[in-house]
Protein backbone atom coordinates (compact mmCIF):
# COMPACT_ATOMS: atom_id res chain seq x y z
CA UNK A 1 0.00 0.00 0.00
CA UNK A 2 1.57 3.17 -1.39
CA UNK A 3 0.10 6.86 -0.44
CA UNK A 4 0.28 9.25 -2.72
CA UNK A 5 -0.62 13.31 -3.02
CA UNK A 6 -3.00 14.83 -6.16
CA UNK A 7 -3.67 17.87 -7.25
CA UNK A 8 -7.10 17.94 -9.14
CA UNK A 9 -7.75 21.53 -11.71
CA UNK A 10 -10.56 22.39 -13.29
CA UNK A 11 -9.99 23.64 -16.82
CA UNK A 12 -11.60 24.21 -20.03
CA UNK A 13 -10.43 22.56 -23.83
CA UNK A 14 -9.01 25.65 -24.79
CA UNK A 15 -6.96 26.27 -21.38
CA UNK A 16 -5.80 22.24 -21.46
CA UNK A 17 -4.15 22.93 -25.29
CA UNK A 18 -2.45 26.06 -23.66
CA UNK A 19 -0.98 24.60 -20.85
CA UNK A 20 0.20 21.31 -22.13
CA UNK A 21 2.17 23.88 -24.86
CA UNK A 22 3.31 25.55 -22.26
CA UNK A 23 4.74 22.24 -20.07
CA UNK A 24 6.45 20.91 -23.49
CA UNK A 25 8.18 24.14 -23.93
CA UNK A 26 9.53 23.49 -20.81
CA UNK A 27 10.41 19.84 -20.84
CA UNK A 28 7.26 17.72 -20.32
CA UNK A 29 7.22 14.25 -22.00
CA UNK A 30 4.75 11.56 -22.62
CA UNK A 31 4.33 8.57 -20.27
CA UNK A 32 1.83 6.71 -22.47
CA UNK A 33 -0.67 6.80 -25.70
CA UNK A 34 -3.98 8.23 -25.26
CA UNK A 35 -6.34 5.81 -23.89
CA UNK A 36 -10.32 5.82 -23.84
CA UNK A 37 -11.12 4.75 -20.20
CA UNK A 38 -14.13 3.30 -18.59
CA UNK A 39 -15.43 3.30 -15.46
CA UNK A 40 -18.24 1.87 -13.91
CA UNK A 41 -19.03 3.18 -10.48
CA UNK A 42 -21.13 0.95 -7.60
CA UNK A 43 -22.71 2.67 -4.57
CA UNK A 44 -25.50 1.71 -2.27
CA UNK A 45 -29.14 2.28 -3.11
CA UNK A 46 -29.05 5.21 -1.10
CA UNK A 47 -25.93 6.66 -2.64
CA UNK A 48 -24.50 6.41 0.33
CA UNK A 49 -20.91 6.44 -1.12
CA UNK A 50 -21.79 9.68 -3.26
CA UNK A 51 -22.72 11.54 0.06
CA UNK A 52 -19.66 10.69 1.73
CA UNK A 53 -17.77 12.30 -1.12
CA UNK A 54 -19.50 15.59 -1.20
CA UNK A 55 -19.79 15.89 2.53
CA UNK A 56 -16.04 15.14 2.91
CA UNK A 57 -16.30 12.04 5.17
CA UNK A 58 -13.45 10.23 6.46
CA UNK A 59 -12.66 7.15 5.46
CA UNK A 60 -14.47 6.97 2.69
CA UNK A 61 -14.08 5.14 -0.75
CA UNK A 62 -15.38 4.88 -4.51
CA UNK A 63 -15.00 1.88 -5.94
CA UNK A 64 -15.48 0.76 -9.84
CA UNK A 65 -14.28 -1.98 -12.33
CA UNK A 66 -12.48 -0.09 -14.75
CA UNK A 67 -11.62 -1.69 -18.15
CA UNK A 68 -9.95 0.44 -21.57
CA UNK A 69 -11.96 0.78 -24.88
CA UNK A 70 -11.61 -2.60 -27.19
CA UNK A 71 -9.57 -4.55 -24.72
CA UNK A 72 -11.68 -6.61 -22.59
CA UNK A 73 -9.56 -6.69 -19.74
CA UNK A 74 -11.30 -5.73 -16.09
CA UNK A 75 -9.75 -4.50 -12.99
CA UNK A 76 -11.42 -3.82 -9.88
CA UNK A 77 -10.37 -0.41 -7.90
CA UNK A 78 -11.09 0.89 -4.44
CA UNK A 79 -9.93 4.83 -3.88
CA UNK A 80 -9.69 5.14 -0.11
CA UNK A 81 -9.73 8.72 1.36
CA UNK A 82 -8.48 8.52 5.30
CA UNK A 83 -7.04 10.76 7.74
CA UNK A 84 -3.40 9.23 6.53
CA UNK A 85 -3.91 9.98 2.78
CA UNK A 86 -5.15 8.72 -0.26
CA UNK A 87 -4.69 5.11 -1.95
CA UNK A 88 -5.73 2.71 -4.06
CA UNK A 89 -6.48 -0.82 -3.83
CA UNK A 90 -6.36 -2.89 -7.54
CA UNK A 91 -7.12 -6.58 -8.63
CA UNK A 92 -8.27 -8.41 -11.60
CA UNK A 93 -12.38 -8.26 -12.18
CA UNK A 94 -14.22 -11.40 -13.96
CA UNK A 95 -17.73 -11.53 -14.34
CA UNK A 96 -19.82 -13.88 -16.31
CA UNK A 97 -23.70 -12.25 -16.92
CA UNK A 98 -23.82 -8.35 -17.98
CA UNK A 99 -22.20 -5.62 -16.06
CA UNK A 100 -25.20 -3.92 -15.05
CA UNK A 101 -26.58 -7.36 -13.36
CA UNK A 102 -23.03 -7.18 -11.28
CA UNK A 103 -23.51 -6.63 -7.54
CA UNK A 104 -20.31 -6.21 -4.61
CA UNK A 105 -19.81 -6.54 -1.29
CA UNK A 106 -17.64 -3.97 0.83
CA UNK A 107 -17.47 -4.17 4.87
CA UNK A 108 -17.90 -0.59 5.11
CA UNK A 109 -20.60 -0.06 3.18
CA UNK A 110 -22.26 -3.44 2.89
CA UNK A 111 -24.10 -4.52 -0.45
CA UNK A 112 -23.14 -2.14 -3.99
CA UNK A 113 -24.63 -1.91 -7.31
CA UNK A 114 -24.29 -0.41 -10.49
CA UNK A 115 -24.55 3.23 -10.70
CA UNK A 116 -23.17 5.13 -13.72
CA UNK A 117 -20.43 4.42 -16.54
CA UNK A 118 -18.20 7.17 -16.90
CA UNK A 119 -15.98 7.54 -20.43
CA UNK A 120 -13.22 9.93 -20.87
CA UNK A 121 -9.59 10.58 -23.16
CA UNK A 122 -7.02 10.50 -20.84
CA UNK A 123 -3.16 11.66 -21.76
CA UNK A 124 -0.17 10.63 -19.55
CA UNK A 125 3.09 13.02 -19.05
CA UNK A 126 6.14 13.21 -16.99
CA UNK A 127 7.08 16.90 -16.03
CA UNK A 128 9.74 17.55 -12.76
CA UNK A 129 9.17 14.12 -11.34
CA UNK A 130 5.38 14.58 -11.09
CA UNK A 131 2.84 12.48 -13.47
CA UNK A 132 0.18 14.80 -14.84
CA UNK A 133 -3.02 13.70 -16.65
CA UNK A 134 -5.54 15.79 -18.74
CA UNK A 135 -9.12 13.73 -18.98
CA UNK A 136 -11.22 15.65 -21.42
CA UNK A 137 -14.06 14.48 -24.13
CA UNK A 138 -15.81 12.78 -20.59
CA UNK A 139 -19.36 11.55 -20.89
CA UNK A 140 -22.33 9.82 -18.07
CA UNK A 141 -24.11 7.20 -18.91
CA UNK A 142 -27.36 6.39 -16.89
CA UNK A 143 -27.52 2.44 -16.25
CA UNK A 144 -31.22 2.71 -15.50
CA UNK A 145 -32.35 4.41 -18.64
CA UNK A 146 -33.92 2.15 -21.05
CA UNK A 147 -32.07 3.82 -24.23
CA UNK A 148 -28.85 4.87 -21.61
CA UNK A 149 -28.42 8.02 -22.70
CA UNK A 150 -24.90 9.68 -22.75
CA UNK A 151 -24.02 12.82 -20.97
CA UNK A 152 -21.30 15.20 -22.34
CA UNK A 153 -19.24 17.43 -19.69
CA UNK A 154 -17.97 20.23 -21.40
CA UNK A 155 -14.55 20.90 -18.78
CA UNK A 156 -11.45 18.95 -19.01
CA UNK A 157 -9.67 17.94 -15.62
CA UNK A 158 -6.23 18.25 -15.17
CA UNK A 159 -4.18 15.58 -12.41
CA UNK A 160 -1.01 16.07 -10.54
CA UNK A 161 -0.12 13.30 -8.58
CA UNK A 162 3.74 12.73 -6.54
CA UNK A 163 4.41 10.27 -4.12
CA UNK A 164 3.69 11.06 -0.25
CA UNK A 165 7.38 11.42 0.70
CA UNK A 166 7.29 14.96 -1.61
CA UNK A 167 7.13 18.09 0.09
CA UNK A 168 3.86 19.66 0.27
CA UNK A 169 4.26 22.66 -1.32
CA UNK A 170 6.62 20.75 -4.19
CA UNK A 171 3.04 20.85 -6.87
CA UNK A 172 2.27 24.31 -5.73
CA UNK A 173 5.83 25.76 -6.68
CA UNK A 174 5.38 24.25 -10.22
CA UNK A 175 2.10 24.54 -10.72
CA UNK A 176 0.44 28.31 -10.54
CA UNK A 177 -2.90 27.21 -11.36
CA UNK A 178 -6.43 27.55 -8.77
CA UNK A 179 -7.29 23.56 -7.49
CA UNK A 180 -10.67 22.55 -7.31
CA UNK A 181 -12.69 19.25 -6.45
CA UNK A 182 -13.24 17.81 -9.28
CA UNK A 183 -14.95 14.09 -8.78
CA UNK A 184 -16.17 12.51 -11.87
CA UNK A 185 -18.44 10.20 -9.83
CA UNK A 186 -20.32 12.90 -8.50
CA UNK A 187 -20.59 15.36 -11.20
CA UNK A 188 -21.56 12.34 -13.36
CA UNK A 189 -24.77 11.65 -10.97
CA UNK A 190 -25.47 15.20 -10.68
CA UNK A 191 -25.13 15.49 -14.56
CA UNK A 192 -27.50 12.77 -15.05
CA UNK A 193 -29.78 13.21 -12.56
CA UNK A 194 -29.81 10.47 -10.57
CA UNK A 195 -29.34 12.18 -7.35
CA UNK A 196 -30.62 15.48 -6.46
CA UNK A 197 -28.63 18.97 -6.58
């Protein structure tokens, strides 16, 4: 179990093609191709998991199965916010019926079902020993829709994320840019309305 540190910022297309120009001018390289990720997101009938995100509890998790466009591979993920830091827990997912018939189990929260599928681009970079990410082109699916429609979100997100053992204000000195809480989980039910604003 490794923590780590993240920086989430809120940013439009046009501000994610300026400041990736701007970080390759200055020595930012690519980790990785562009992938298409997808993410389907369980909570409790209540959303119980949803609420603990907005209202800030601690711990708290979100936990999907995750799996990249055309490759049929699965992989279970738990994000755990505690009082120590963020982390992630990660293991191969095999199921045998449709994903929307899926149902977990999780001591904390006790029985989870299908909530949303999320879809976004997501780029990879190195830049001073930090990984960055810019997610853009995201869209919300609702899983209890008949004809599912898809939701487009019109802002990009960009990542920062250094190991724990970095100085706090190591992203800030690089970075001159506003954070703000960007969870795609929760925008996604909000966006779709499947929980109330």
């Amino acid at each position: 179990m490794s923590f780590r540190k993240e920086k989430k910022y809120q940013i439009s297309y046009s501000e994610t093609i300026e400041i990736k120009k701007k970080f390759y001018n200055s020595g930012m390289t690519s980790l990785y191709p562009k992938r298409t990720i997808n993410s389907l997101y369980f909570d409790t009938k209540n959303f119980q998991l949803f609420k603990d995100s907005e209202e800030g509890v601690l711990p708290r998790k979100k936990i999907r199965v995750r799996w990249y466009k055309n490759i049929k591979k699965y992989t279970k993920e738990i994000k755990i916010s505690s009082i120590e830091g963020r982390f992630k827990i990660k293991e191969p997912f095999k199921f045998y019926h449709s994903l929307e018939d899926i149902s977990l189990f999780d001591q904390q929260y006790g029985t989870l079902f299908p909530s949303i599928i999320i879809q976004y681009e997501r780029e990879y970079f190195l830049y001073r020993k930090v990984r960055i990410t810019f997610d853009r082109n995201i869209t919300y699916s609702n899983l209890n829709h008949i004809i599912k429609p898809r939701y487009y979100d019109s802002m990009c997100v960009m990542e920062i994320k250094t190991p724990s053992d970095f100085p706090e204000d190591y992203i800030e000195k690089i970075f001159q840019y506003t954070t703000s809480r960007f969870s795609k989980y929760c925008r996604g039910l909000l966006h779709t309305n499947k929980v109330a604003k």
